[in-house]
N, C-alpha and C. Protein backbone atom coordinates (compact mmCIF):
# COMPACT_ATOMS: atom_id res chain seq x y z
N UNK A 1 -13.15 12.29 0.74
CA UNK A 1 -11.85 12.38 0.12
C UNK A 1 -11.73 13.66 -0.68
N UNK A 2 -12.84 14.30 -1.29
CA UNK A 2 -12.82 15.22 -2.13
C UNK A 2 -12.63 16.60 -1.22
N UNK A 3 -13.00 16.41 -0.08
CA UNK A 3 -12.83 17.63 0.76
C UNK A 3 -11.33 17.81 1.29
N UNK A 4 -10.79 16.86 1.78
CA UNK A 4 -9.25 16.66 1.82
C UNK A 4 -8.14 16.94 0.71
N UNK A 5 -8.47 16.60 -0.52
CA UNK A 5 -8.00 16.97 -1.91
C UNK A 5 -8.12 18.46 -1.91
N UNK A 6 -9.25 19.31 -1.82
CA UNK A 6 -9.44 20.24 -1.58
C UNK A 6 -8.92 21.10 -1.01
N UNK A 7 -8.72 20.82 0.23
CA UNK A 7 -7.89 21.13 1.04
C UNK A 7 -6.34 21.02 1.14
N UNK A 8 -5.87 20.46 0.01
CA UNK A 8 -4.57 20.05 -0.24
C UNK A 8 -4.24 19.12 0.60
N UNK A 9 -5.03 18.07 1.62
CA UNK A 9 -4.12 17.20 2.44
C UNK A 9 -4.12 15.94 1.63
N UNK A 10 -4.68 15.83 0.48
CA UNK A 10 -4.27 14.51 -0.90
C UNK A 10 -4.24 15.19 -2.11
N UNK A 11 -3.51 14.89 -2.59
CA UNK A 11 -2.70 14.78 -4.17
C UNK A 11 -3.81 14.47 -5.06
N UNK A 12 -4.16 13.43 -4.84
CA UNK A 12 -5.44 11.96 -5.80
C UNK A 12 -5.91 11.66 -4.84
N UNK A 13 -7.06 10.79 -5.72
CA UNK A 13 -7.93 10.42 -4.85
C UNK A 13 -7.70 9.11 -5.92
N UNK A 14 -7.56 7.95 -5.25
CA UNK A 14 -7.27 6.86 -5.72
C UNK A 14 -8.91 5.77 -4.98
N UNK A 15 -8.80 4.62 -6.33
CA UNK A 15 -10.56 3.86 -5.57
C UNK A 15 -9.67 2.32 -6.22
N UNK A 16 -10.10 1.11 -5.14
CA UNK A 16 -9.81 -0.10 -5.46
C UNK A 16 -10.97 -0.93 -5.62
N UNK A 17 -10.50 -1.82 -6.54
CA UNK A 17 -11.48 -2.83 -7.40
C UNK A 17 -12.63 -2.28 -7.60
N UNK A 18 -12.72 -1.16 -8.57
CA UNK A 18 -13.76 -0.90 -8.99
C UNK A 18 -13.66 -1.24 -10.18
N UNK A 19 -14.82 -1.83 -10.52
CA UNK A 19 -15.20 -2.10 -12.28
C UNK A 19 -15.55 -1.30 -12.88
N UNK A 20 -15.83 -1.56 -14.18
CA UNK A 20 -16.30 -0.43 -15.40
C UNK A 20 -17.38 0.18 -15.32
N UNK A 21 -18.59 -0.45 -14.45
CA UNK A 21 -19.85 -0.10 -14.08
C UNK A 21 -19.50 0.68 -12.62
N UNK A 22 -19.27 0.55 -11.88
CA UNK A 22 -18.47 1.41 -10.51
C UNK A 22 -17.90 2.99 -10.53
N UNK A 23 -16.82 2.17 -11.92
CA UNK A 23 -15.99 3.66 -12.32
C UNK A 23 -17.00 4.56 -12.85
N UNK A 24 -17.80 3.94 -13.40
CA UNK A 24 -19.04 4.89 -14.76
C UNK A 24 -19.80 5.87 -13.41
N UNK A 25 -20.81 4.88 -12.51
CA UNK A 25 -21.19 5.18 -11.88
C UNK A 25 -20.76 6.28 -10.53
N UNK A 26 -19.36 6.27 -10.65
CA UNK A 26 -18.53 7.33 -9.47
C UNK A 26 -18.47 8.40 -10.63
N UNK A 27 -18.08 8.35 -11.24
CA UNK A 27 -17.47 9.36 -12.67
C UNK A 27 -18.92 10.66 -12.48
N UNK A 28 -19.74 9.70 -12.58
CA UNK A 28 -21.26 10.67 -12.75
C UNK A 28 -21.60 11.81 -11.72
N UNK A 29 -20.84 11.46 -10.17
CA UNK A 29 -21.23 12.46 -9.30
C UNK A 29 -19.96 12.70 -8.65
N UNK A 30 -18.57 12.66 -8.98
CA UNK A 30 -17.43 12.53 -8.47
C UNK A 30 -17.05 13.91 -8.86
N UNK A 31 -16.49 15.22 -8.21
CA UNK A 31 -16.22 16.08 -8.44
C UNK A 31 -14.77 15.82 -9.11
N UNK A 32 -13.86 15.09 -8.25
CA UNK A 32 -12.55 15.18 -8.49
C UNK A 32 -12.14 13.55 -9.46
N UNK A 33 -11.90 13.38 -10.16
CA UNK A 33 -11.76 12.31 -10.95
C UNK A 33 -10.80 11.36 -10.50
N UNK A 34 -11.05 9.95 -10.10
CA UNK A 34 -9.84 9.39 -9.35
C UNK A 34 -8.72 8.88 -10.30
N UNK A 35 -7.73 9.12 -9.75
CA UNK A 35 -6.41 8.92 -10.31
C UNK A 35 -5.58 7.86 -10.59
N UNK A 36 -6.71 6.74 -9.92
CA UNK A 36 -5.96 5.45 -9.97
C UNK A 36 -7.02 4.48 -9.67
N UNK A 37 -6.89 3.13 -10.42
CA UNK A 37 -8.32 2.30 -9.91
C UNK A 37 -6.85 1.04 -9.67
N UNK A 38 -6.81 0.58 -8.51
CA UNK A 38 -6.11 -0.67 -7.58
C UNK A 38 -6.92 -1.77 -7.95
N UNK A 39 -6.34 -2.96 -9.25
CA UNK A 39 -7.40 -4.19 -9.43
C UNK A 39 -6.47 -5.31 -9.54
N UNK A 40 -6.79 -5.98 -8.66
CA UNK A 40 -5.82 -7.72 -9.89
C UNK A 40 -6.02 -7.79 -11.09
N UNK A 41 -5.00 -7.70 -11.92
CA UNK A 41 -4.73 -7.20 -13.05
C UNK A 41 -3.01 -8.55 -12.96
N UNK A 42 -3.14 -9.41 -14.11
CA UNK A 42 -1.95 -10.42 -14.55
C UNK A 42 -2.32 -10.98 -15.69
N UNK A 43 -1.76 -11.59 -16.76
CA UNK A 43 -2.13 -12.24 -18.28
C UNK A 43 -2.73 -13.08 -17.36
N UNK A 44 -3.29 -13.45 -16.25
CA UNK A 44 -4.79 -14.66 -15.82
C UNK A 44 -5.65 -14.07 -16.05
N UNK A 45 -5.82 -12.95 -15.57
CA UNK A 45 -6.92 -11.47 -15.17
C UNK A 45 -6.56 -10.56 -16.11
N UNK A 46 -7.02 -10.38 -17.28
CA UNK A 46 -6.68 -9.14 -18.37
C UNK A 46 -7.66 -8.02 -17.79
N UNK A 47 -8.53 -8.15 -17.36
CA UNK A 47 -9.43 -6.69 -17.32
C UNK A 47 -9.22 -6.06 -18.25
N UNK A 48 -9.44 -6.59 -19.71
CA UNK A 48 -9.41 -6.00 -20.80
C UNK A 48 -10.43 -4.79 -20.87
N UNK A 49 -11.80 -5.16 -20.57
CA UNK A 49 -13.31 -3.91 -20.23
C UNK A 49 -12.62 -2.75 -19.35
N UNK A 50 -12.22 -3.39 -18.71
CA UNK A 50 -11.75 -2.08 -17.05
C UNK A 50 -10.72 -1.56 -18.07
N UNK A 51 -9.80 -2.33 -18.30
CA UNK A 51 -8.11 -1.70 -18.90
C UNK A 51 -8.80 -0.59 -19.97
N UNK A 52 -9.57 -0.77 -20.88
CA UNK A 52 -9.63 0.23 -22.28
C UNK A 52 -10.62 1.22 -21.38
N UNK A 53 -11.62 1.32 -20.44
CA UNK A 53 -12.36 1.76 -19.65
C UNK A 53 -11.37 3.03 -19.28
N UNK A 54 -10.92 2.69 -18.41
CA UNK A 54 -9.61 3.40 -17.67
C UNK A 54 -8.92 4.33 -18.57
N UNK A 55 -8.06 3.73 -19.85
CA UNK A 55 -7.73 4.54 -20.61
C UNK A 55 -8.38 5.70 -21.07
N UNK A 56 -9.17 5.20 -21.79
CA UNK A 56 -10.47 6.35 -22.14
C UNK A 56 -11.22 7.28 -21.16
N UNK A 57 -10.55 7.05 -20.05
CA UNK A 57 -10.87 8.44 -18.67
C UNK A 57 -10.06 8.93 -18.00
N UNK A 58 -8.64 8.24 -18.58
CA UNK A 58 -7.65 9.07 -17.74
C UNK A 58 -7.10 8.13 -16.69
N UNK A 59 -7.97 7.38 -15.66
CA UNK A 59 -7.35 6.42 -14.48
C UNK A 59 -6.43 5.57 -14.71
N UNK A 60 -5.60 5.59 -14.19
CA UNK A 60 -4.39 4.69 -14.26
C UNK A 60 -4.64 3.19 -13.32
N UNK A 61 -4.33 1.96 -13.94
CA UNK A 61 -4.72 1.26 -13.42
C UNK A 61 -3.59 0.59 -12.84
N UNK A 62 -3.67 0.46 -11.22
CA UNK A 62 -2.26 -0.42 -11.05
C UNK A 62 -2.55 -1.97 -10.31
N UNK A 63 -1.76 -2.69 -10.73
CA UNK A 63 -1.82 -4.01 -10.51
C UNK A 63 -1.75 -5.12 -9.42
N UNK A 64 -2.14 -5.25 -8.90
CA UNK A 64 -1.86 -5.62 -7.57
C UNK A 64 -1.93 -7.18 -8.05
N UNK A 65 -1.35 -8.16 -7.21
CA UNK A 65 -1.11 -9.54 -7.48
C UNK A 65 -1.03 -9.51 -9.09
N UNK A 66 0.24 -9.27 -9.70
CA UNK A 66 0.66 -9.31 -11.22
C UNK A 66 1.28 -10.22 -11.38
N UNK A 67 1.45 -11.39 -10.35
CA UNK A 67 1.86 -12.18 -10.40
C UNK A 67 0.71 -13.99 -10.37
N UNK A 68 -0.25 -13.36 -9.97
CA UNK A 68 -1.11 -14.06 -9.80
C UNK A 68 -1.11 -14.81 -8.44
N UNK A 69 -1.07 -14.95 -7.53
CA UNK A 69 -0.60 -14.59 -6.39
C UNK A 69 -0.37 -16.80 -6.11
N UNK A 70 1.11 -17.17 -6.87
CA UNK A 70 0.98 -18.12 -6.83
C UNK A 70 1.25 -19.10 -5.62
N UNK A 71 0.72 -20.02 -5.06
CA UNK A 71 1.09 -21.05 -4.14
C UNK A 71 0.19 -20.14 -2.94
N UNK A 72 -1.02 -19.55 -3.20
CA UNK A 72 -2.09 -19.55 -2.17
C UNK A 72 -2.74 -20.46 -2.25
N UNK A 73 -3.68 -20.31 -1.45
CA UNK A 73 -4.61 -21.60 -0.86
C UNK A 73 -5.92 -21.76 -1.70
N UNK A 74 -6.68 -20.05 -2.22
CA UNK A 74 -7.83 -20.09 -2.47
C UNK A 74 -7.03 -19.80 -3.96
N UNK A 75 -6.34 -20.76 -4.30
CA UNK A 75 -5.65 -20.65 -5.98
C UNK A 75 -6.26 -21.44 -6.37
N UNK A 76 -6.54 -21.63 -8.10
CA UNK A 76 -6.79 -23.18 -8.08
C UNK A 76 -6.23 -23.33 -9.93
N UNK A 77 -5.43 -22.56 -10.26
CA UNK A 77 -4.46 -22.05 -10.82
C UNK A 77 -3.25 -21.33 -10.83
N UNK A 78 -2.37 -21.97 -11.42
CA UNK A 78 -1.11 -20.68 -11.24
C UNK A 78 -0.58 -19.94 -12.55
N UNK A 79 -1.00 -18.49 -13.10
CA UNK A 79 -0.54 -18.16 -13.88
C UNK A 79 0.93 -18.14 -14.65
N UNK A 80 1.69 -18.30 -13.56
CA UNK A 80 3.42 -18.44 -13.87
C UNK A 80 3.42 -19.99 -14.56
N UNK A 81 2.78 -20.79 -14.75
CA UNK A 81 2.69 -21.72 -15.00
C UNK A 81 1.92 -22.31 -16.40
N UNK A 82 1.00 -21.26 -16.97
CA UNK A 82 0.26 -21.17 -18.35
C UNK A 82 1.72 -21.12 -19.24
N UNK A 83 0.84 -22.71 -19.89
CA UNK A 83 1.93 -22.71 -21.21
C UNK A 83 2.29 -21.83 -21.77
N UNK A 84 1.48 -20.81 -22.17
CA UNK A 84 1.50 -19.69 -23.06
C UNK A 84 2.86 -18.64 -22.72
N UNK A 85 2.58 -18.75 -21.10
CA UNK A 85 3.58 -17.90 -20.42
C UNK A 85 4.75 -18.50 -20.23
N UNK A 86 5.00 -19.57 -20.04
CA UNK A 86 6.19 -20.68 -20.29
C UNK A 86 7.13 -20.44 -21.33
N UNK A 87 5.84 -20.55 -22.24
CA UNK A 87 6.77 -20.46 -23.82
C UNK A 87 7.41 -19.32 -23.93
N UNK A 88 6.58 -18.07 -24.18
CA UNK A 88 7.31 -16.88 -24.13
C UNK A 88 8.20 -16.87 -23.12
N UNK A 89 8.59 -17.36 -21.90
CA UNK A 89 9.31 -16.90 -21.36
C UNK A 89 10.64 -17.70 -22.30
N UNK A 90 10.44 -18.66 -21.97
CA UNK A 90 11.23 -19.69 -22.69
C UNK A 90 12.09 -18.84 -24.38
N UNK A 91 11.47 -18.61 -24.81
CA UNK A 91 11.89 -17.97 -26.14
C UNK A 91 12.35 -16.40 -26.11
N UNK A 92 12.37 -16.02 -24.68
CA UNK A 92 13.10 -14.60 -24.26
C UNK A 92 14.13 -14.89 -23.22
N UNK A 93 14.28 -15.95 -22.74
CA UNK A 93 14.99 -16.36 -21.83
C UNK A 93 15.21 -15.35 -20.63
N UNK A 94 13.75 -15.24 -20.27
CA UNK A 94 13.11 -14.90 -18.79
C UNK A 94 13.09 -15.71 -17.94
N UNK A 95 12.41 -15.03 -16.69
CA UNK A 95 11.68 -16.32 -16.12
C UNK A 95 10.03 -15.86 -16.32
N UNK A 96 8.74 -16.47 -16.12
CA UNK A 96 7.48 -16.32 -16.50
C UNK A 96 7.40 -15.34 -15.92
N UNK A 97 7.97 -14.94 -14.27
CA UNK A 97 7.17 -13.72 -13.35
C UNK A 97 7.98 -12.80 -14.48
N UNK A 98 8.83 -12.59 -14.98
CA UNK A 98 9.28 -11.60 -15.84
C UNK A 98 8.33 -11.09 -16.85
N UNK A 99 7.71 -12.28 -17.71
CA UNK A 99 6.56 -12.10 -18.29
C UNK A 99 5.64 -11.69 -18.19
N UNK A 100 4.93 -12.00 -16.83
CA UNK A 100 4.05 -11.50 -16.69
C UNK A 100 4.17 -10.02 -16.07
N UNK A 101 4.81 -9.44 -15.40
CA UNK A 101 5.09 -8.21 -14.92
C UNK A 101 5.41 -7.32 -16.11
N UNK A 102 6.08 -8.11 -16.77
CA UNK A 102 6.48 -6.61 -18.38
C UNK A 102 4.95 -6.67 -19.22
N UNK A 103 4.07 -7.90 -19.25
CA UNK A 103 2.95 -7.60 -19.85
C UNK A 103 2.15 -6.48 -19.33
N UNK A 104 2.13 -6.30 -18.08
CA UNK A 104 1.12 -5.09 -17.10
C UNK A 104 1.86 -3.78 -17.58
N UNK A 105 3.51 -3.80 -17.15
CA UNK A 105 3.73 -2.58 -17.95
C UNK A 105 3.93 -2.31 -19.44
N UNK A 106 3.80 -3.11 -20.13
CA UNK A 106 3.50 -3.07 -21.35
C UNK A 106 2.12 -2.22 -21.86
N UNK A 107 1.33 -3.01 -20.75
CA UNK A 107 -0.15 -2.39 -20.99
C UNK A 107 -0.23 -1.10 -20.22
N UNK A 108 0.62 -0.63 -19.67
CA UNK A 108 0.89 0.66 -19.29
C UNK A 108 0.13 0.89 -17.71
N UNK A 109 0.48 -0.37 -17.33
CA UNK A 109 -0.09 -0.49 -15.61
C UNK A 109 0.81 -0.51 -14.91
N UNK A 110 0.52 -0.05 -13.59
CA UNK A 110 2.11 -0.17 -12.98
C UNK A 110 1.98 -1.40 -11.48
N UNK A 111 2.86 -1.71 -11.32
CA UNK A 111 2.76 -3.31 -10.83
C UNK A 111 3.06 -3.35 -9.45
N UNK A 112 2.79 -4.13 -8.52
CA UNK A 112 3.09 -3.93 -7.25
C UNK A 112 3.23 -5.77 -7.03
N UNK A 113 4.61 -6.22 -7.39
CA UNK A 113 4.84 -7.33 -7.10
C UNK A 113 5.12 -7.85 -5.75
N UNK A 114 4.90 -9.07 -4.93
CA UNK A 114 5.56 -9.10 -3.84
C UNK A 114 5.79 -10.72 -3.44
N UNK A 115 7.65 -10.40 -3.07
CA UNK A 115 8.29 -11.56 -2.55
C UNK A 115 9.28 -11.38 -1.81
N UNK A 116 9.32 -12.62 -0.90
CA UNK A 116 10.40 -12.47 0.01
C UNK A 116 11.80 -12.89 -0.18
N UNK A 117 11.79 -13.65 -1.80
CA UNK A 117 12.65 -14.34 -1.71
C UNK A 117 13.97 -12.90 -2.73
N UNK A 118 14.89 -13.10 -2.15
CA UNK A 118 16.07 -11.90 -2.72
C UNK A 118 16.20 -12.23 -4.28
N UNK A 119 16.58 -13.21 -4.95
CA UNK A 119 16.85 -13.28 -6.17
C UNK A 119 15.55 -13.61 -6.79
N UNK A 120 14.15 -13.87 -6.19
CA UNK A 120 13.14 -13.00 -7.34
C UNK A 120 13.21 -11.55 -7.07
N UNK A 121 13.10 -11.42 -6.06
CA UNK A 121 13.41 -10.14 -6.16
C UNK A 121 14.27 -8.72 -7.07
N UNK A 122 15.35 -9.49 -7.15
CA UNK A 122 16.32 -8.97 -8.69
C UNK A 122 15.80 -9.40 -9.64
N UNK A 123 14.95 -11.06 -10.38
CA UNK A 123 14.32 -10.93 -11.36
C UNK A 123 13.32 -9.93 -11.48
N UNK A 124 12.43 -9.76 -10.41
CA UNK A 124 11.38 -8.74 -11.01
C UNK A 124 11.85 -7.42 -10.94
N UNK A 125 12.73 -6.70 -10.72
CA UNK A 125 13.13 -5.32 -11.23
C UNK A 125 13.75 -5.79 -12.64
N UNK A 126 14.03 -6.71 -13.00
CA UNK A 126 14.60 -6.70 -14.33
C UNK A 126 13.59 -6.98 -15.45
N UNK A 127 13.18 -5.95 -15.51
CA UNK A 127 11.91 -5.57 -16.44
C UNK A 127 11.78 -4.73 -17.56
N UNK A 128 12.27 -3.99 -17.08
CA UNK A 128 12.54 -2.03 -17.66
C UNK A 128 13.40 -1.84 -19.24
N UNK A 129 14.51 -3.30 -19.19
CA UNK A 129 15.45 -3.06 -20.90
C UNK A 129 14.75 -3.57 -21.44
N UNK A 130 13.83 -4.51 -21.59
CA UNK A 130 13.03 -5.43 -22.78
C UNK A 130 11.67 -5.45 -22.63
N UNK A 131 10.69 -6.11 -24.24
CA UNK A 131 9.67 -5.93 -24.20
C UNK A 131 9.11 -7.01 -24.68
N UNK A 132 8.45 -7.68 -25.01
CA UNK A 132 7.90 -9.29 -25.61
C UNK A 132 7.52 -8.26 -26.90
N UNK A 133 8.11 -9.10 -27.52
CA UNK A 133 7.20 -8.58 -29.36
C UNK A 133 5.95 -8.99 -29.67
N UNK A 134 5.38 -8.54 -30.12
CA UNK A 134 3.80 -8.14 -30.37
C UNK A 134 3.36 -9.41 -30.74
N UNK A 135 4.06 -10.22 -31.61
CA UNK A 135 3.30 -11.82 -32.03
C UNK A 135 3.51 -12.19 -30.76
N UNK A 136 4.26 -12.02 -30.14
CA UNK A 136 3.89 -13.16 -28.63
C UNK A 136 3.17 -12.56 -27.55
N UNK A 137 3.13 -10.75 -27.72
CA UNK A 137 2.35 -10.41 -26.79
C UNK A 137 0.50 -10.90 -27.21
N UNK A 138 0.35 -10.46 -28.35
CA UNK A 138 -0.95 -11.33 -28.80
C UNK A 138 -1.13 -12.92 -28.28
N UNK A 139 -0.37 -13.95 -28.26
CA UNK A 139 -0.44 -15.38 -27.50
C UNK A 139 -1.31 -14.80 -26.43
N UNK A 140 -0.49 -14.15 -25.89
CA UNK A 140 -1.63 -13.66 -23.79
C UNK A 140 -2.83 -13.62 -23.73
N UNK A 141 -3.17 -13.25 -25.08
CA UNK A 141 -4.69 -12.77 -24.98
C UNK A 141 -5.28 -14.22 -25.00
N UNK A 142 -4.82 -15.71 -25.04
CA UNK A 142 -5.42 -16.91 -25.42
C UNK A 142 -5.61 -17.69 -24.13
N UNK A 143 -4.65 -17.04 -22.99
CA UNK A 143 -4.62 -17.56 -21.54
C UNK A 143 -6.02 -17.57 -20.79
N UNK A 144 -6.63 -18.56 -20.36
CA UNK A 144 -7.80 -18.34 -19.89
C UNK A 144 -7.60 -17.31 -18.69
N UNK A 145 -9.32 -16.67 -18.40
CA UNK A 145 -9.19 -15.65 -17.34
C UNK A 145 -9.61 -16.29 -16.03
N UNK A 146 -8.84 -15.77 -15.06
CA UNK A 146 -9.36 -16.56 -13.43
C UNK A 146 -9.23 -15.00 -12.72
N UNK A 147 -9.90 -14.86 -12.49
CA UNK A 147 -10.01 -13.91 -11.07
C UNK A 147 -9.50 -14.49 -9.85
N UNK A 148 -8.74 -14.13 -8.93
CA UNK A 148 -8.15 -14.17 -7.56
C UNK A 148 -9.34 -13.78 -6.70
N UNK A 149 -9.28 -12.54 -6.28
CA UNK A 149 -10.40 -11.40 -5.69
C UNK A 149 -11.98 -11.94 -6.24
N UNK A 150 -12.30 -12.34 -6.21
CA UNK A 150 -14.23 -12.72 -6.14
C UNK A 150 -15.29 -11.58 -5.93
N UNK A 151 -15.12 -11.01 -4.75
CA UNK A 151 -16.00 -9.91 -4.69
C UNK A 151 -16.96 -10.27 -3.77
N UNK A 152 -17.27 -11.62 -3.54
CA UNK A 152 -18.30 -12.27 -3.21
C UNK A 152 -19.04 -11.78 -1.95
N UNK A 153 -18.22 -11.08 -0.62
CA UNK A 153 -18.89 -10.08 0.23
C UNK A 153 -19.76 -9.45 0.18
N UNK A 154 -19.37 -8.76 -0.81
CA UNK A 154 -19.69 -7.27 -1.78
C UNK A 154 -21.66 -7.76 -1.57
N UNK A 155 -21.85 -8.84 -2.55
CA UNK A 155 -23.26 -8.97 -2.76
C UNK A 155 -24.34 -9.18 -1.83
N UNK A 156 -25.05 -8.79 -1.56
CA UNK A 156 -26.01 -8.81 -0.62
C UNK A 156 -27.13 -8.00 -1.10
N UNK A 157 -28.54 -8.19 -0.32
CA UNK A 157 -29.80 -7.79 -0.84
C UNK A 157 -29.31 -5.95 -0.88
N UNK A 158 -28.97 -5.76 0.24
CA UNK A 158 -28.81 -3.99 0.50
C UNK A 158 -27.72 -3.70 -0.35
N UNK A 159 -26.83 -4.35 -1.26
CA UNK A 159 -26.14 -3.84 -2.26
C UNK A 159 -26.55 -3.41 -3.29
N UNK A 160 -25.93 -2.60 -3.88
CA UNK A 160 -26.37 -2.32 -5.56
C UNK A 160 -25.63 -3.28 -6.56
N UNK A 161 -25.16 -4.10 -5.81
CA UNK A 161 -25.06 -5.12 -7.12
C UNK A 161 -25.00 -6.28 -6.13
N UNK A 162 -26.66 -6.75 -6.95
CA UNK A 162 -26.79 -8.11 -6.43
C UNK A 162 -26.45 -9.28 -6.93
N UNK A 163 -25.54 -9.53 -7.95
CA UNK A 163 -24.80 -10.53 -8.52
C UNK A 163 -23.34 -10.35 -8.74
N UNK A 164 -22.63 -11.03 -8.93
CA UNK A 164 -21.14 -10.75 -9.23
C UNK A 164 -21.34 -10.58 -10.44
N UNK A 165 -21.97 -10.50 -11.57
CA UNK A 165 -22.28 -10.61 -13.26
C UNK A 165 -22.07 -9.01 -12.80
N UNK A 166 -23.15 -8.31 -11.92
CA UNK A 166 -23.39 -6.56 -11.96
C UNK A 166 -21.85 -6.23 -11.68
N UNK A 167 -21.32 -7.02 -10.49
CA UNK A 167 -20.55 -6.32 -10.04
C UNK A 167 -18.81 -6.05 -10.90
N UNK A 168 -19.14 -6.85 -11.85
CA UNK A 168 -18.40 -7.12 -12.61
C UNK A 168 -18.49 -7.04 -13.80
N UNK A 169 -19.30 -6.05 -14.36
CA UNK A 169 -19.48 -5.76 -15.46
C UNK A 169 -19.84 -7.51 -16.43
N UNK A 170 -20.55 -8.54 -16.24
CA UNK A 170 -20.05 -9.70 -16.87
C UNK A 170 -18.80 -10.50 -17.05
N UNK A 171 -17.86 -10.06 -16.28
CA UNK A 171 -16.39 -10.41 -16.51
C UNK A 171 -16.08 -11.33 -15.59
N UNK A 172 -17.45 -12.82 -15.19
CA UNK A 172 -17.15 -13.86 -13.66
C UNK A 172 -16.35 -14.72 -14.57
């Protein structure tokens, strides 16, 4: 990728689901610094480690399933559905996916929501005039964390991270 950048045929060089130990570890022999780390990222999944990680190097982190990717199969939670997120929505007179999408850009991530249905569709662009105030953005932080994405492939003897604990900085 760095030779292509080079060459002007990429802009960035963008890397997905890499963790804080990943990013550290690319950072160390990476000529060109990547521009973007692609993680599930929703008030289920704070990647609080990765999120302040990121900041402190520049990578922009964008969000993929910010919705928590509800009414799949390998769910066994639905974030649109945490009281926490209820309430606030409830007391902004949102709907929750509203919530949760202005929390990512709140945290200064940028979001890649996806639905088929037309009028979520107009709820989730309606994001951009308002912001949850800080006593309720603090509530989020009380939502338990679930990971979507596992990683669980990933591990194997010939990997460098032979546990999901490595591969994840501790964050199972």
């Amino acid at each position: 990728m760095e030779k292509l950048y080079d060459a002007g045929n990429a802009r960035a060089i963008g890397v997905s689901n890499f963790s804080t130990k990943r990013l550290g570890d690319l950072l160390v022999v990476a000529r060109v610094r990547p521009a973007v780390n692609q993680v599930e990222c929703h008030p289920g999944w704070q990647h609080t480690k990765l999120h302040n990680f990121c900041q402190s190097t520049g990578i922009h982190l964008s969000a993929y399933s910010p919705l928590g990717s509800p009414g799949t199969p390998w769910m066994n939670s639905n974030v649109l559905e945490e009281p926490v997120i209820t309430l606030i929505a409830n007391k902004l007179g949102k709907t929750p996916a509203q919530v949760a999408l202005c929390w990512n850009i709140q945290m200064g991530h940028s979001i890649l929501p996806k639905s088929l249905n037309e009028e979520r569709i107009k709820q989730n662009l309606d994001v951009h005039d308002w912001s949850i105030p800080d006593d309720l953005l603090a509530m989020l932080t009380e939502i338990k964390q679930v990971r979507l994405f596992r990683g669980d492939f990933t591990i194997n003897p010939q990997s460098v991270y032979k546990t999901l604990e490595e591969l994840w900085d501790g964050e199972v």
